[in-house]
C-alpha atoms as a PDB file:
ATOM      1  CA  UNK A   1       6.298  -5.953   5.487  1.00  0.00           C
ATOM      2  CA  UNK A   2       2.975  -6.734   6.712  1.00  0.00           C
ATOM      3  CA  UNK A   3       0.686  -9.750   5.776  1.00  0.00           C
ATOM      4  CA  UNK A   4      -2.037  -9.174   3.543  1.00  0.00           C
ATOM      5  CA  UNK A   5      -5.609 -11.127   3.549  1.00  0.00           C
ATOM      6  CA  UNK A   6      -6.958 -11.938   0.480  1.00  0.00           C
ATOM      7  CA  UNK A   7     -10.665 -12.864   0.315  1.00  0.00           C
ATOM      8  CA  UNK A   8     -13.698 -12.809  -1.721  1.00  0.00           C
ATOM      9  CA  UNK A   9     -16.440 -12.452   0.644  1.00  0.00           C
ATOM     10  CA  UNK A  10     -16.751 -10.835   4.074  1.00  0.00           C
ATOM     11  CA  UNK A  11     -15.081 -12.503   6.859  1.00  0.00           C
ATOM     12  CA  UNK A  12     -11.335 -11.682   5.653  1.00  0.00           C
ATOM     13  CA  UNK A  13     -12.169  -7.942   5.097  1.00  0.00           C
ATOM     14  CA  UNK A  14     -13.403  -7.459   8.481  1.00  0.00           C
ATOM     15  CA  UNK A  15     -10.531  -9.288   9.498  1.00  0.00           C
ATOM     16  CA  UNK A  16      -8.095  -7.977   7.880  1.00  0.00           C
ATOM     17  CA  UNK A  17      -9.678  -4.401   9.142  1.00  0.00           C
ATOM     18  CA  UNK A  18      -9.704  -5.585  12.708  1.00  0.00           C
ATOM     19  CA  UNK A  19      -6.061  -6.451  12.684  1.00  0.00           C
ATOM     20  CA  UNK A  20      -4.744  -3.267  10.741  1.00  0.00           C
ATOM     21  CA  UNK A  21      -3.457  -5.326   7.362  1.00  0.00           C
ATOM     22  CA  UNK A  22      -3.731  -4.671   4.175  1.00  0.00           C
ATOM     23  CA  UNK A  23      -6.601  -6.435   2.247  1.00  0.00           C
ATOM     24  CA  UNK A  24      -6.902  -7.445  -1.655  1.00  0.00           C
ATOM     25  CA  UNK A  25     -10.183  -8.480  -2.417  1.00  0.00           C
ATOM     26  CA  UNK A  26     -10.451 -11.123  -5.359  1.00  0.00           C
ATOM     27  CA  UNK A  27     -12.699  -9.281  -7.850  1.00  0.00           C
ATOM     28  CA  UNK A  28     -12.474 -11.730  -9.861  1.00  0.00           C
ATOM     29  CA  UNK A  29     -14.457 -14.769  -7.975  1.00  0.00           C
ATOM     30  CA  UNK A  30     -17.162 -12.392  -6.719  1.00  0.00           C
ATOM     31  CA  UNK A  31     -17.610  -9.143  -8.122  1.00  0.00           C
ATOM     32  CA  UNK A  32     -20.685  -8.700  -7.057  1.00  0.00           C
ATOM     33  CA  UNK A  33     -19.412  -8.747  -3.155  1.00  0.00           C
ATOM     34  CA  UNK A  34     -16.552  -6.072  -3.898  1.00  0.00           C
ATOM     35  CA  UNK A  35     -17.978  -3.003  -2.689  1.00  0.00           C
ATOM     36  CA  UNK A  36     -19.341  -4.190   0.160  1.00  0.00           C
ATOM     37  CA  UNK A  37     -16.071  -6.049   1.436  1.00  0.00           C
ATOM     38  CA  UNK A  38     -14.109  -2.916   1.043  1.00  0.00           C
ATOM     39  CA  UNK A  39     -16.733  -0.587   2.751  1.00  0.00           C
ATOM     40  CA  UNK A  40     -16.651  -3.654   6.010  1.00  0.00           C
ATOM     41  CA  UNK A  41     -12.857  -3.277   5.480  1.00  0.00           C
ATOM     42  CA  UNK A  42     -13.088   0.379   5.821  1.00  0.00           C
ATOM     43  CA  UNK A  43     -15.446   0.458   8.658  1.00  0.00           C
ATOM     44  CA  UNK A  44     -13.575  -2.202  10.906  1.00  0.00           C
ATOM     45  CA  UNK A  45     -10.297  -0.502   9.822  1.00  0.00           C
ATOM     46  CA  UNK A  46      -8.187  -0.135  13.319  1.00  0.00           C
ATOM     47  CA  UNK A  47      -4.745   1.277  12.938  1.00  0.00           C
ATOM     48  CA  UNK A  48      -1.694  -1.098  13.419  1.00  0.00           C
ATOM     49  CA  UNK A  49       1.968  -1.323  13.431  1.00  0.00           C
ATOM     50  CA  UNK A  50       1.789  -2.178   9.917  1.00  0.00           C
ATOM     51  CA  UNK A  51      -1.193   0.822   8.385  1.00  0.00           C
ATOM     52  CA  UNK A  52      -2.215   3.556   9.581  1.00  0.00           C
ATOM     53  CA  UNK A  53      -5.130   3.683   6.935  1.00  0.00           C
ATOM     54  CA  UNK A  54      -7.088   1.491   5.500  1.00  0.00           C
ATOM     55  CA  UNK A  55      -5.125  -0.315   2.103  1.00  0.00           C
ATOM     56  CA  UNK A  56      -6.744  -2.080  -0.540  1.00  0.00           C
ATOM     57  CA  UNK A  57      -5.759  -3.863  -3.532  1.00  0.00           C
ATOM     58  CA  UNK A  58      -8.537  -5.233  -6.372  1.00  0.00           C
ATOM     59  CA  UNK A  59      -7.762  -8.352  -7.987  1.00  0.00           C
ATOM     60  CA  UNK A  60      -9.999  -8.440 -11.452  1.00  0.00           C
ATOM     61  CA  UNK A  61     -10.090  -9.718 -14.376  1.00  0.00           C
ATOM     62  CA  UNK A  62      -9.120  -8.230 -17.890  1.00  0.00           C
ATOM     63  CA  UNK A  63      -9.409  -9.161 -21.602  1.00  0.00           C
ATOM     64  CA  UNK A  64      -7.000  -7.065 -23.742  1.00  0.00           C
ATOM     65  CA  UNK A  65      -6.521  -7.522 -27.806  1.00  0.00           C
ATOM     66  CA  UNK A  66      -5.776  -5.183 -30.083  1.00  0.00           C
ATOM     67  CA  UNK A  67      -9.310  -5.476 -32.252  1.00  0.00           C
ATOM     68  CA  UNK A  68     -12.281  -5.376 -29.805  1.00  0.00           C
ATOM     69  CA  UNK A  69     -13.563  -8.311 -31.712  1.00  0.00           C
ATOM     70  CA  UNK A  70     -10.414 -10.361 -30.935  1.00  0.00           C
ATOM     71  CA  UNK A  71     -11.407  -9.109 -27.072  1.00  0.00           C
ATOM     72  CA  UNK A  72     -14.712 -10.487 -27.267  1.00  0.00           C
ATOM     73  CA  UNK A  73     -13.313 -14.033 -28.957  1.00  0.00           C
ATOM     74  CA  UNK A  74     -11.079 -14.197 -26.249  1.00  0.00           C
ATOM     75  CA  UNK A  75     -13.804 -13.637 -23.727  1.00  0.00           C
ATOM     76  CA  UNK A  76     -16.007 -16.144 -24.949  1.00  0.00           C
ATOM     77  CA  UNK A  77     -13.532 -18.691 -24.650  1.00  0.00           C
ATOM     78  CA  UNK A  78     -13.040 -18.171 -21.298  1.00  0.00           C
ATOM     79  CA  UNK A  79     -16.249 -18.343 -20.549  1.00  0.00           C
ATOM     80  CA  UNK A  80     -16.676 -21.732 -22.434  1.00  0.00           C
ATOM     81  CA  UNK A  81     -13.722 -22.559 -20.474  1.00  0.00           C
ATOM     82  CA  UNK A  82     -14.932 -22.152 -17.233  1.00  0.00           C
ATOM     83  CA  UNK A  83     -18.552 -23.369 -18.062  1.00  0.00           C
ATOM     84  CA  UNK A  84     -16.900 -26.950 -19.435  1.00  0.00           C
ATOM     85  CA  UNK A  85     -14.760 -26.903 -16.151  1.00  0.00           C
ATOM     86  CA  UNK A  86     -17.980 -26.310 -14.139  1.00  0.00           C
ATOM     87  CA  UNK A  87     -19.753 -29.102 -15.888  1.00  0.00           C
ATOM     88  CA  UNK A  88     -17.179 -31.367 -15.190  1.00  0.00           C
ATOM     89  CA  UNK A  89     -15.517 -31.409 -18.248  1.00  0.00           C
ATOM     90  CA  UNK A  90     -11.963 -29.402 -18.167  1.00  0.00           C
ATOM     91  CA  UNK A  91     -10.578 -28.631 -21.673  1.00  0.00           C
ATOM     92  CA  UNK A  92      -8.333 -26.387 -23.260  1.00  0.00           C
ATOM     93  CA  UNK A  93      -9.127 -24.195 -25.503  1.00  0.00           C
ATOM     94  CA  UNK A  94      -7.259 -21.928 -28.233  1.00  0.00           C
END
């Protein structure tokens, strides 16, 4: 079973491409860089022991309720969440 590279940016998918692994790209801390990483991935792609194509996994984030407005309340706390933790101020919330 082969390593895999996670990353959210560039280097690992080129990396990971280079050296024939799998790569899972973490969607979740950078969406904006996910299509980009897997088209480097892609083009820097060599075949290897482990792949002989180019395998990627997306790591991203989902809300699920059964109401969409229980969705979006349990959106917004995550994003108070994580704006309290990036202010320095971690706290759970409910």
């Amino acid at each position: 079973m082969p390593i895999w590279l996670l990353g959210s940016g560039f280097y690992n998918a080129q990396l990971s491409g280079m050296l024939g692994l799998p790569f899972s790209f973490a969607g979740h801390f950078a969406p904006g860089n996910m299509m980009e990483a897997i088209k480097l991935y892609r083009d820097y792609f060599r075949p290897s022991q482990f792949l002989e194509e180019p395998y990627v996994l997306l790591a991203v984030q989902v809300v699920a309720a059964d109401e969409k407005q229980e969705a979006q309340r349990l959106a917004t706390l995550m994003y108070q969440k994580f704006l309290l933790l990036t202010c320095g101020q971690p706290a759970a919330l409910l």
